[in-house]
Every structure is written in C-alpha cells, then in structure tokens.
Protein backbone atom coordinates (compact mmCIF):
# COMPACT_ATOMS: atom_id res chain seq x y z
CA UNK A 1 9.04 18.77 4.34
CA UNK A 2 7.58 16.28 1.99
CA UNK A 3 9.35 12.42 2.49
CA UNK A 4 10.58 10.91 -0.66
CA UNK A 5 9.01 7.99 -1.41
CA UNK A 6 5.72 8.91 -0.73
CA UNK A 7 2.81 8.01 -2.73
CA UNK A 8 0.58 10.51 -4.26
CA UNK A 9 -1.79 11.17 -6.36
CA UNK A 10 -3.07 13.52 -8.89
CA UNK A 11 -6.81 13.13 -10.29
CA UNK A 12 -6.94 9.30 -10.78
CA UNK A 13 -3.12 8.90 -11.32
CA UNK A 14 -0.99 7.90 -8.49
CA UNK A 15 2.33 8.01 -7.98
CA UNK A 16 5.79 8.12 -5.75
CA UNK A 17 7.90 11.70 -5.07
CA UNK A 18 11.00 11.27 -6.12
CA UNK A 19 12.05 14.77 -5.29
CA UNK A 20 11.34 18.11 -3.51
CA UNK A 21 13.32 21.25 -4.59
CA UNK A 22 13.87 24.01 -6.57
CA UNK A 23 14.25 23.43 -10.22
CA UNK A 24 16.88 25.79 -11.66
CA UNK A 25 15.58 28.09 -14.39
CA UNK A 26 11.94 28.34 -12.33
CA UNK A 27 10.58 30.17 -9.16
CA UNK A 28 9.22 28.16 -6.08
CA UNK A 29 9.30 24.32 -4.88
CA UNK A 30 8.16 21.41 -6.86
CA UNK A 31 7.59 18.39 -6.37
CA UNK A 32 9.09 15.75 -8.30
CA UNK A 33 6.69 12.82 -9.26
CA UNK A 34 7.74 9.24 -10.91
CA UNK A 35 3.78 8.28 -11.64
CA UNK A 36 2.86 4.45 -11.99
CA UNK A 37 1.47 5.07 -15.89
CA UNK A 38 4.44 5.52 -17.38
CA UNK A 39 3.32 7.76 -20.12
CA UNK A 40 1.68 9.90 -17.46
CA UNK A 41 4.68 12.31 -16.61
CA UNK A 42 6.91 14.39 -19.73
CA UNK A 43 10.27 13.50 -18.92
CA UNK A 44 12.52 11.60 -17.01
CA UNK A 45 13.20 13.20 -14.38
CA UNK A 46 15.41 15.83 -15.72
CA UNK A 47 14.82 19.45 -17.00
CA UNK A 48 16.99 21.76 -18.87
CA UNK A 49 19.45 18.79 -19.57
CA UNK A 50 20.14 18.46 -15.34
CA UNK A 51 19.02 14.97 -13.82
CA UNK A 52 16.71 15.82 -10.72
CA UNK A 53 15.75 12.19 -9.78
CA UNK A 54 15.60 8.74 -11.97
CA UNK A 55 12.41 7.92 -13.34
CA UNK A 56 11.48 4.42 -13.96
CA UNK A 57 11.00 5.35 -18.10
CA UNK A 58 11.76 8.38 -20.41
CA UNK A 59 7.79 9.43 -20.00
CA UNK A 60 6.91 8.62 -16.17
CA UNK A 61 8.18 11.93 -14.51
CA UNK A 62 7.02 15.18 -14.04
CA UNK A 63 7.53 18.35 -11.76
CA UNK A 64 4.20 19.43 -9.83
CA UNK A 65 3.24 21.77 -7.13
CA UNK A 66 2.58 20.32 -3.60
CA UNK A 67 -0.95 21.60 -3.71
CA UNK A 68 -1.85 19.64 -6.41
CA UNK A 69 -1.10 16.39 -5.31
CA UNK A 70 -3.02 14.30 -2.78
CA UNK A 71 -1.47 12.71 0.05
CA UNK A 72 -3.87 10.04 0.89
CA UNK A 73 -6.03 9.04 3.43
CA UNK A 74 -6.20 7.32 7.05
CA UNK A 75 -7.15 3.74 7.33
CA UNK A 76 -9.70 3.99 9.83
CA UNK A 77 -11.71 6.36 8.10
CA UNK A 78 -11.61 4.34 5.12
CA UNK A 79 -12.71 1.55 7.08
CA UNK A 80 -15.36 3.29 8.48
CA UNK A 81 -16.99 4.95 5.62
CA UNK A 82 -17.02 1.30 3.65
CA UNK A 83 -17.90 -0.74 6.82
CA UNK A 84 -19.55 1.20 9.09
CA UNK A 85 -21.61 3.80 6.66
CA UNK A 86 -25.51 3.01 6.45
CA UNK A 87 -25.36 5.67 3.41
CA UNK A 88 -25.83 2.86 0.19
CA UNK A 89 -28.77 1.50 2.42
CA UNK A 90 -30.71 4.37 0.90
CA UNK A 91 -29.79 3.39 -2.75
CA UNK A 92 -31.55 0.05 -2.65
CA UNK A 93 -34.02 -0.47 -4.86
CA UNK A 94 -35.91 -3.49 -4.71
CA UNK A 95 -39.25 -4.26 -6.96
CA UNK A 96 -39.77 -7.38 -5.99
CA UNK A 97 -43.28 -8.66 -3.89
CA UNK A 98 -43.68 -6.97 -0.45
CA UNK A 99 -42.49 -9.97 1.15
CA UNK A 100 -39.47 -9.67 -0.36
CA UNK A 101 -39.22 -6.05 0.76
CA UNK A 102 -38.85 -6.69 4.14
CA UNK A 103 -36.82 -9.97 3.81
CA UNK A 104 -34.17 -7.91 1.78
CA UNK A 105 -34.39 -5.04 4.62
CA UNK A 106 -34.12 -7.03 7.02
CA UNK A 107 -31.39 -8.93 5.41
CA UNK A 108 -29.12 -5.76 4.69
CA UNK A 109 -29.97 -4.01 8.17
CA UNK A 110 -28.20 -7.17 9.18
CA UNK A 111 -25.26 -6.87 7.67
CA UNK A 112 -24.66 -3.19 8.00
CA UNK A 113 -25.08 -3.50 11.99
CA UNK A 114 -22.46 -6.54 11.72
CA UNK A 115 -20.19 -3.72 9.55
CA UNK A 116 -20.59 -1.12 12.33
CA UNK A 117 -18.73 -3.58 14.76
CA UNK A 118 -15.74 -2.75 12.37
CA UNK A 119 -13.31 -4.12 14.94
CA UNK A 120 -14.65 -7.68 14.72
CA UNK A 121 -14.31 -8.25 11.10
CA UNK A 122 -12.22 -10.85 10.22
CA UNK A 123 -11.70 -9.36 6.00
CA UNK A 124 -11.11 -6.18 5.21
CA UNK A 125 -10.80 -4.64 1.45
CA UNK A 126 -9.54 -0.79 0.94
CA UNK A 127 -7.63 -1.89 -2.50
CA UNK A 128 -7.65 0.97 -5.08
CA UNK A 129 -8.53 3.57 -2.10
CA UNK A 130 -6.67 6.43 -0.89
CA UNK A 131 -5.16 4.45 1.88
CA UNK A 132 -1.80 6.28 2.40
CA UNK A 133 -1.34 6.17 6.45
CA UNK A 134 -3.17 5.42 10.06
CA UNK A 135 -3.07 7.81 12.97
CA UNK A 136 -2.76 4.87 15.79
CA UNK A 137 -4.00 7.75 18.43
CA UNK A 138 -7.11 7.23 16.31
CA UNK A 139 -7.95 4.07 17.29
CA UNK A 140 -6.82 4.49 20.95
CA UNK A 141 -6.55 0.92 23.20
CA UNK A 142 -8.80 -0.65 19.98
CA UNK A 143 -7.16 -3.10 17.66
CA UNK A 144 -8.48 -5.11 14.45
CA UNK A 145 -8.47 -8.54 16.81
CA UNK A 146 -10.01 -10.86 14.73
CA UNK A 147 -8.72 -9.31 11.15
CA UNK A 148 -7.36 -12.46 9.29
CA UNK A 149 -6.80 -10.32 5.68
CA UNK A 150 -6.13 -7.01 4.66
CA UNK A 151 -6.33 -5.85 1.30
CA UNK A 152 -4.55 -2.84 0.41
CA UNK A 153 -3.78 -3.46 -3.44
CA UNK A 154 -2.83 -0.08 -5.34
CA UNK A 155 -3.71 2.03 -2.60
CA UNK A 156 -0.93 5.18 -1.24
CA UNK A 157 1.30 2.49 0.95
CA UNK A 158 5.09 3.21 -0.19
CA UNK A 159 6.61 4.30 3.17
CA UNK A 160 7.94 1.04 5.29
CA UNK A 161 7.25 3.30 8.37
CA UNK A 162 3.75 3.50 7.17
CA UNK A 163 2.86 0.52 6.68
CA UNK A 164 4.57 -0.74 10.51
CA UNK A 165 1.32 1.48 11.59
CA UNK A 166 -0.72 0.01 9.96
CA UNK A 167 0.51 -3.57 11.28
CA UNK A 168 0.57 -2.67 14.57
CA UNK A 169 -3.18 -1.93 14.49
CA UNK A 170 -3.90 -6.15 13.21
CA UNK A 171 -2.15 -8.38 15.72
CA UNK A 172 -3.80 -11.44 14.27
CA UNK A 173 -3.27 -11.21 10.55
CA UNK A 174 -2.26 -13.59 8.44
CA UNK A 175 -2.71 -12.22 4.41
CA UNK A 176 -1.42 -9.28 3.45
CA UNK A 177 -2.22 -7.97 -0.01
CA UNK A 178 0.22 -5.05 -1.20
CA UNK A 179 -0.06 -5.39 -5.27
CA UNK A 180 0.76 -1.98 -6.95
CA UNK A 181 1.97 -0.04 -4.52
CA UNK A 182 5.65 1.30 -5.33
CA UNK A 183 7.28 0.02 -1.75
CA UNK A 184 10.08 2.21 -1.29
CA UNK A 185 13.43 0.08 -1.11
CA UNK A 186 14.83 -0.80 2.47
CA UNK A 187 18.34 0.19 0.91
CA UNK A 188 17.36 3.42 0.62
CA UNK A 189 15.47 3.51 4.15
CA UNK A 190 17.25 5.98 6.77
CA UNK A 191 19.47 4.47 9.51
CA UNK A 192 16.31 6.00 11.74
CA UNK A 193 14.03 3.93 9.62
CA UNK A 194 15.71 0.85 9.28
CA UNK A 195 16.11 0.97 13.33
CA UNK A 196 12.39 1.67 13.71
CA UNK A 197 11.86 -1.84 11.37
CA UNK A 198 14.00 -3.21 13.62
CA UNK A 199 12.28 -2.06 16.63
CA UNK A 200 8.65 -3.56 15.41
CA UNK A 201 9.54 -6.87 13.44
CA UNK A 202 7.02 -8.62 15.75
CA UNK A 203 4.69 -7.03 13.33
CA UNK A 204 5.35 -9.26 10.63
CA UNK A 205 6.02 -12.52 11.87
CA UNK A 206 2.13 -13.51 11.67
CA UNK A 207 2.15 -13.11 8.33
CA UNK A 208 2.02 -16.29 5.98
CA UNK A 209 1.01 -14.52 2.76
CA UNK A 210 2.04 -11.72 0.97
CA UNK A 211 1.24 -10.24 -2.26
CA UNK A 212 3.62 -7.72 -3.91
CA UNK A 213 2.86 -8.14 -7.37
CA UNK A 214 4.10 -4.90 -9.24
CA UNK A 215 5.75 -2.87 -6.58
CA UNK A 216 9.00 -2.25 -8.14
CA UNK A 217 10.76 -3.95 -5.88
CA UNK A 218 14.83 -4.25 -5.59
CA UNK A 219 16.55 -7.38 -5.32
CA UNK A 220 18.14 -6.45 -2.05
CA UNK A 221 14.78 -5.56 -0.54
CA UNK A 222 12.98 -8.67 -1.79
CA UNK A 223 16.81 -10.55 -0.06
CA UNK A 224 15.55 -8.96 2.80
CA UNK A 225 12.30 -9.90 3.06
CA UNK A 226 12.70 -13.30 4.86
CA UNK A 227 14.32 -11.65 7.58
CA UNK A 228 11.16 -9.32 8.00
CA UNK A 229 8.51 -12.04 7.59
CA UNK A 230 9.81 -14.98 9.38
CA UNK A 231 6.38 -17.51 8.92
CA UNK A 232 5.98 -16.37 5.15
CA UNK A 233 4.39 -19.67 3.03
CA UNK A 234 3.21 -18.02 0.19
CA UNK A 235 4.86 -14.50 -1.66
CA UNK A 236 3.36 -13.50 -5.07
CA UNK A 237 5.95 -11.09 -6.84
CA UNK A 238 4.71 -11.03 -10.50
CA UNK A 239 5.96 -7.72 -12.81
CA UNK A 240 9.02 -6.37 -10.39
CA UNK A 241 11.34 -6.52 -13.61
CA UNK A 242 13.45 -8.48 -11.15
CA UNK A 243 15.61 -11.13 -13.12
CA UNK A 244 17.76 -12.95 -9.85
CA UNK A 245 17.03 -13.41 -6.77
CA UNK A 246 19.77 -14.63 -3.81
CA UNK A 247 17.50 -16.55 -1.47
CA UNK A 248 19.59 -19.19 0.47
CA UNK A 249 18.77 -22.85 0.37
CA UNK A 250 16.84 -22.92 3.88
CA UNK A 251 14.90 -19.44 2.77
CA UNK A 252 13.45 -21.63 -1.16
CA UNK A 253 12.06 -24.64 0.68
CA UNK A 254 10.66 -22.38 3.63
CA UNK A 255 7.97 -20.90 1.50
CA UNK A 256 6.44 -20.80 -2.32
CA UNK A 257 7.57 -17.82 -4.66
CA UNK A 258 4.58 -17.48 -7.60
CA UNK A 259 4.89 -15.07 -10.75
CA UNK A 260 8.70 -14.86 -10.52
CA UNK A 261 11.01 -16.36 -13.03
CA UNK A 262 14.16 -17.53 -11.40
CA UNK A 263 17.03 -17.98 -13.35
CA UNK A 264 19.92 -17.91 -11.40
CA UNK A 265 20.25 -18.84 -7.17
C-alpha cells in the first residue's frame, strides 16, 4: 500500500500522493497526486463533482497509475554515484601544454580518491536528486562521522519517518537544507509515527540550521518544530503561505527566523 504523503515523481515533475483508491466511474487503483507546479495536474482533486483529496490550487491535482510514478531513490547510492564514481574522469578534456596534462590528472585523481572515502566528507549535496529514502542495513556499523551539511533541497523527502533515517546515518551534523520538499504535517502523522519521532529526537538536537523554504508547511508543525530541534540558531522558512506563527517568548530570542513575515505573536 502506497503511504500518503509520499513524494513522487513523474518525468521531471515531482510531487506528494494525496490519495490511493478507486475513483468511482473508472476501473482499477489510482493514485492521487497534488504536484509542486501547480498547473501541472487538471483538477483539484475531485472528479465527477466528488472531492478525493484537497489540492493545494484548482490545477495541481491529478489521478495517475502507480506504475507511472517514481518513488525515489536511496541516499547512499546517490552518494556514491556523485562521490565515489570515477565515470566524469573520462569526460575531461584538457588542451592545455603537456605539463598541464598531468598536473590536471593528477589534480582530479586526487580528488576523486578523497570522494571514494565517502564516509569522511564533511559536505554533502544531493539537492534536486531523487533522494526519497535510506536503507540503514545499507550502510551497516558505517556512519557519515564527519558530515557537517547535508543538502537535500527539492529532492523526494516528505515522510518525517524518512527523513529520521536519514538522520540517524549523520551523528555530527549541524546544517540541514530541506527547501522544496512538501514535508508532510506532524498533525497529520500517525500516533505510530509521532511515537517513532518521539523515540529518535536525539536526531535533531545537533542541528543549528535548517532550511525549509517552500515546503508547505502548517503552522502547527512549524509550532512544533522547537520541540524537535532543540539547538536550532538559524531557520529559513520563505514561501510557506504561512501568515502567524505562535512561538513563545523564550522559543523568538532562542534562534533567528529569515524569509517569514510575522505579523501577529
């Protein structure tokens, strides 16, 4: 059974299922899609004049079959095709003097054999992959150590359970780059999921920056966040059409909110 909330995607589009069903006056299951291009989809999330799920405009939804869609891709082989791949070595070209050759051989062979040591890198940028999940029996007793940032901006992270995976894998980071990524609201998280957030909040509490710029977030998850991310300094949390926001007094001087127009406290 497909989970709601998911991200997706569908040739370059992306987008979160909103639904999984029959849709009367058709044969077979579809899957219901709210995509991130809002004039993407046909509808709103209805068909036949019945309301299926709530799209976020009159043009963002559409029904599609589940073997359309793509469901994303695990971390550590994203890692390892962009860190630890010698495969663009063999699209350098380089016309310069022979010298130079061998200096800029030498200087790339370099860096690629640093890249292969993929669990002693201290950046690492997957934004606008296919990033949806990671299979921690992948990666066995190993653990991103040294991994200071992650960059995951509009990549296939909506699921909360998800991205505690993916946390639990980077025990030292401290900037955590989400932009564009639909996170599904902790309101509408399972009592199983909410306990399993519960279970792993040690995951977040080395995190002093976060960046959730346009991930349609609800004012009662972004309430929540503190709670979650107990060093925060920094959260970025431009274009979440949020108008208010009830942080307490201790919660506003504990770190700095950017891209967010607050009008009422």
């Amino acid at each position: 059974m497909i989970e709601l909330n998911k991200r997706v995607m569908l040739k370059e589009f992306k987008g979160v299922v909103k639904y999984c069903g029959e849709v009367e006056g058709t044969t077979g299951i579809w899957i219901g899609v709210d995509w991130d291009n809002k004039e993407r989809g046909k509808h709103n999330g209805s068909f036949n004049g019945k309301q299926y799920f709530e799209a976020l405009s009159k043009t963002s939804g559409s029904f599609v079959r589940e073997k359309d869609l793509e469901f994303g891709t695990d971390l550590l082989d994203e890692i390892n095709e962009k860190y630890a791949s010698n495969s663009k070595m063999d699209e350098i070209k380089i016309q310069d003097s022979s010298s130079a050759k061998l200096f800029e051989f030498v200087k790339m062979d370099k860096i690629y054999s640093k890249q292969k040591q993929i669990f002693k890198l201290k950046c690492i940028v997957l934004s606008f992959s296919k990033v949806s999940h990671l299979n921690l029996n992948k990666l066995g007793q190993f653990k991103f150590n040294f991994c200071l940032e992650l960059d995951l901006c509009s990549t296939l992270i909506g699921k909360w359970t998800d991205l505690i995976n993916i946390l639990l894998a980077f025990p030292a980071l401290k900037i955590l780059n989400l932009d564009c990524n639909r996170i599904e609201p902790l309101e509408g998280c399972s009592s199983k999921e909410i306990e399993n957030i519960d279970n792993n909040l040690d995951v977040f509490k080395g995190i002093t920056q976060l960046s959730l710029n346009e991930c349609n977030l609800t004012c009662q998850t972004l309430n929540k966040l503190p709670r979650l991310f107990v060093s925060l300094e920094e959260l970025y949390l431009a274009k979440n059409n949020l108008d208010t926001f009830n942080f307490d007094e201790e919660n506003l001087k504990k770190f700095e909110i950017t891209g967010f127009a607050r009008k009422s406290f």
